[in-house]
C-alpha atoms as a PDB file:
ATOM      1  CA  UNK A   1      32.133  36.205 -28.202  1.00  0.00           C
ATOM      2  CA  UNK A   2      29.357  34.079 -26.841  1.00  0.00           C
ATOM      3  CA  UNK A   3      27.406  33.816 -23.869  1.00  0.00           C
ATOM      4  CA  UNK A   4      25.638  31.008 -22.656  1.00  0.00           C
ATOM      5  CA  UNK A   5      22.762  31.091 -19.844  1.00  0.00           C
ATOM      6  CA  UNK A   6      21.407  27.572 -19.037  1.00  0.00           C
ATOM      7  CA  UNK A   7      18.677  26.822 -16.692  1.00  0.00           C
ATOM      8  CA  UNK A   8      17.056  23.770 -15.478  1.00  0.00           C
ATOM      9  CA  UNK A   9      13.142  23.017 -14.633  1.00  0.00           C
ATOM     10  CA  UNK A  10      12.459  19.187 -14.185  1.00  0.00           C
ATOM     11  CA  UNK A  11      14.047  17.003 -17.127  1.00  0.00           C
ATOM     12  CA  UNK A  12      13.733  20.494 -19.037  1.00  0.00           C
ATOM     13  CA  UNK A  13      17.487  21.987 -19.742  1.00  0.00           C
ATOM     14  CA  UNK A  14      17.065  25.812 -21.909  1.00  0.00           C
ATOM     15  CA  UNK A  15      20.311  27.118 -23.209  1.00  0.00           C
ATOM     16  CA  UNK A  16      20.207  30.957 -23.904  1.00  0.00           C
ATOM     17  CA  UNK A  17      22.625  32.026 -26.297  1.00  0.00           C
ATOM     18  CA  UNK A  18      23.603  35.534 -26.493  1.00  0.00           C
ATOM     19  CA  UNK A  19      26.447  36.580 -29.535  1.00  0.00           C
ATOM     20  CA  UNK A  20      28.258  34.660 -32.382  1.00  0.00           C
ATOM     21  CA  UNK A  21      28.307  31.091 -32.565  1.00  0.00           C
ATOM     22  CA  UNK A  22      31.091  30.469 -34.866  1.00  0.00           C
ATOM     23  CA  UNK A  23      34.298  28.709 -35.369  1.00  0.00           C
ATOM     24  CA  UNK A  24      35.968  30.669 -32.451  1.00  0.00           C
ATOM     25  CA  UNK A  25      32.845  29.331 -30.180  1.00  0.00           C
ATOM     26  CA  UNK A  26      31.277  26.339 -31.891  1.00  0.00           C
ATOM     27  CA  UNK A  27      33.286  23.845 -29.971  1.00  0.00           C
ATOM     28  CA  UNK A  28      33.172  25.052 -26.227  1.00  0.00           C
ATOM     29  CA  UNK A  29      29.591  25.801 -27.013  1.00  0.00           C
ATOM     30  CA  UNK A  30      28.777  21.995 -27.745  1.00  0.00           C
ATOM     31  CA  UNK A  31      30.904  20.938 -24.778  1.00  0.00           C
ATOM     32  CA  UNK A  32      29.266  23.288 -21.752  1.00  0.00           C
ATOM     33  CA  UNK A  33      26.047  22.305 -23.484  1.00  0.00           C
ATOM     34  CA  UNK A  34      26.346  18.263 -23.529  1.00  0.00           C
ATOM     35  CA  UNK A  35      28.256  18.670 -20.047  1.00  0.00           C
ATOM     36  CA  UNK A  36      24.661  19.681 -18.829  1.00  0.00           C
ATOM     37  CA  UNK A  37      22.202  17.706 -21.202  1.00  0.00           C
ATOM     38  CA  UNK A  38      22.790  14.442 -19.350  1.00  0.00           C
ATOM     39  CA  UNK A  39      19.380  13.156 -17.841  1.00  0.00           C
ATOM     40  CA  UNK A  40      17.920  15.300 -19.892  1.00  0.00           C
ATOM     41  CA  UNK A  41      14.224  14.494 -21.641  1.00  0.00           C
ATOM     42  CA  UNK A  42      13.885  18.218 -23.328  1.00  0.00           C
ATOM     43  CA  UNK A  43      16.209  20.693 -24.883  1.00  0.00           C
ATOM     44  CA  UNK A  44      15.185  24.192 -25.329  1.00  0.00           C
ATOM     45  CA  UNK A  45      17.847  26.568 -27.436  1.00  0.00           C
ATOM     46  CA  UNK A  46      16.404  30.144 -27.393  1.00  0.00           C
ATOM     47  CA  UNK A  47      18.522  32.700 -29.700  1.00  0.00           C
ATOM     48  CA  UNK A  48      16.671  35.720 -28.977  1.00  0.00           C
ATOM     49  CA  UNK A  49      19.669  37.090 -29.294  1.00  0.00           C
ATOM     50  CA  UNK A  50      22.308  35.071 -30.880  1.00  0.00           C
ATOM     51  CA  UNK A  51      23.195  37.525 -33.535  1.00  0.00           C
ATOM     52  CA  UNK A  52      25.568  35.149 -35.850  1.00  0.00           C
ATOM     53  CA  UNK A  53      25.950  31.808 -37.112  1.00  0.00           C
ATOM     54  CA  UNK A  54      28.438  30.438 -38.830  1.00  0.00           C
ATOM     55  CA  UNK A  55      28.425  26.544 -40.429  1.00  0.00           C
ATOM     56  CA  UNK A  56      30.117  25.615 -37.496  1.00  0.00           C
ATOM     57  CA  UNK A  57      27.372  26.714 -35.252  1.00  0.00           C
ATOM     58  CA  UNK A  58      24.711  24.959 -37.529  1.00  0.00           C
ATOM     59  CA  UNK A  59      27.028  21.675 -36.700  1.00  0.00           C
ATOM     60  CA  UNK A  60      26.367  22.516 -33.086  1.00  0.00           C
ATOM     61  CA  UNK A  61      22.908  22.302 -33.471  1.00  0.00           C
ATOM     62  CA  UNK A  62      22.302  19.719 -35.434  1.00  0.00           C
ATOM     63  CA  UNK A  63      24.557  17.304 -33.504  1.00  0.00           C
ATOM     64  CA  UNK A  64      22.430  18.692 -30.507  1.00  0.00           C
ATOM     65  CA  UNK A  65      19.506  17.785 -32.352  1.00  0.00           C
ATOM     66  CA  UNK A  66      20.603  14.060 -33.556  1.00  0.00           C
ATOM     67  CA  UNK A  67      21.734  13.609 -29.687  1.00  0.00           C
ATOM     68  CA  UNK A  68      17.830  14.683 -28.366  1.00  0.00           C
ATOM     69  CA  UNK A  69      16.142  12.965 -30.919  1.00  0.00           C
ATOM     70  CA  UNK A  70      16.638   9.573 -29.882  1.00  0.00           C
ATOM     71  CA  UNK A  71      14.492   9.232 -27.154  1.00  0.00           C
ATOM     72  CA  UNK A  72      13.886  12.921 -26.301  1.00  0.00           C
ATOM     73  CA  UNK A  73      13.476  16.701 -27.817  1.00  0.00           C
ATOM     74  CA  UNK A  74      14.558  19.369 -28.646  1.00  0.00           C
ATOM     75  CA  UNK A  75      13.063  22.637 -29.590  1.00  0.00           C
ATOM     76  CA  UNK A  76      14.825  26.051 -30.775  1.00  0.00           C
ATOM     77  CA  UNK A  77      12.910  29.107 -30.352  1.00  0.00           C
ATOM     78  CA  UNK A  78      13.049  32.995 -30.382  1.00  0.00           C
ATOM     79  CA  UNK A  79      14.961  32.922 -33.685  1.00  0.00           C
ATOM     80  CA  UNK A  80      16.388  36.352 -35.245  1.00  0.00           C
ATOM     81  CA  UNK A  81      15.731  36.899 -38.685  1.00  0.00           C
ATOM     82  CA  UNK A  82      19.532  36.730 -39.535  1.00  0.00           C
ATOM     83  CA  UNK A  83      19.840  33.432 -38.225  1.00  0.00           C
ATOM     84  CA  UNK A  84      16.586  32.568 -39.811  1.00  0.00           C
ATOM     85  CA  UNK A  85      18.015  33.501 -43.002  1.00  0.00           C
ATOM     86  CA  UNK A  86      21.098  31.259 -42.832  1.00  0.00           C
ATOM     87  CA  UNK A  87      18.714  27.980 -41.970  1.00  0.00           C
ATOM     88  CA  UNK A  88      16.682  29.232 -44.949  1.00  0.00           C
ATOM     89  CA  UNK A  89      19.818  29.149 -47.287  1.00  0.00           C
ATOM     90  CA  UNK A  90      21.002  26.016 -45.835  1.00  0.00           C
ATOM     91  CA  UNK A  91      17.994  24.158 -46.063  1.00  0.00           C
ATOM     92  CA  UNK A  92      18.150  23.492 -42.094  1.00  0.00           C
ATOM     93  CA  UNK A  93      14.749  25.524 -41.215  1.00  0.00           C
ATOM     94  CA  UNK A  94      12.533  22.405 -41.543  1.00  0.00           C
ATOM     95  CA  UNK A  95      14.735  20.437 -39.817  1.00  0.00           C
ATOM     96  CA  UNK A  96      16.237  22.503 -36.604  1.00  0.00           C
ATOM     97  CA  UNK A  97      12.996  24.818 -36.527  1.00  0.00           C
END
């Protein structure tokens, strides 16, 4: 299960995500998030406490951060070590942190 808190200051959109984003979540994930991106100049994704990550979720955020980096940006912060751990093995930390 995942839960998703977004909030809005400005041109600033910060999606909380709370739980497992996996296969079973990866998809309506991506859509509630690029339903609200749209005028958009900065992304914040804060996974204080996303717990799980699967290689679906990693495809989440990288197509989130391929959208942002265009012409805007996008920042993930508050990262658990068990998340940290699967960017480490995937080579992703350089690129999505």
């Amino acid at each position: 299960m995942l839960n998703i808190n977004t909030s809005k200051k400005g041109t600033t959109l910060t999606v909380r995500l709370e739980g497992k984003l996996d296969r079973n979540t990866a998809e309506s994930a991506e859509e509630r998030i690029n339903s609200e991106i749209s005028g958009m100049d900065k992304l914040i994704v804060d996974l204080e406490k996303l717990e799980y990550i699967s290689s679906a979720g990693l495809r989440v955020l990288v197509t989130l951060r391929m959208k942002m980096s265009e012409h805007q940006s996008m920042s993930i912060k508050n990262v658990q070590p068990s998340v940290r751990s699967v960017f480490d093995l995937t080579g992703l930390t350089r690129y999505l942190i």
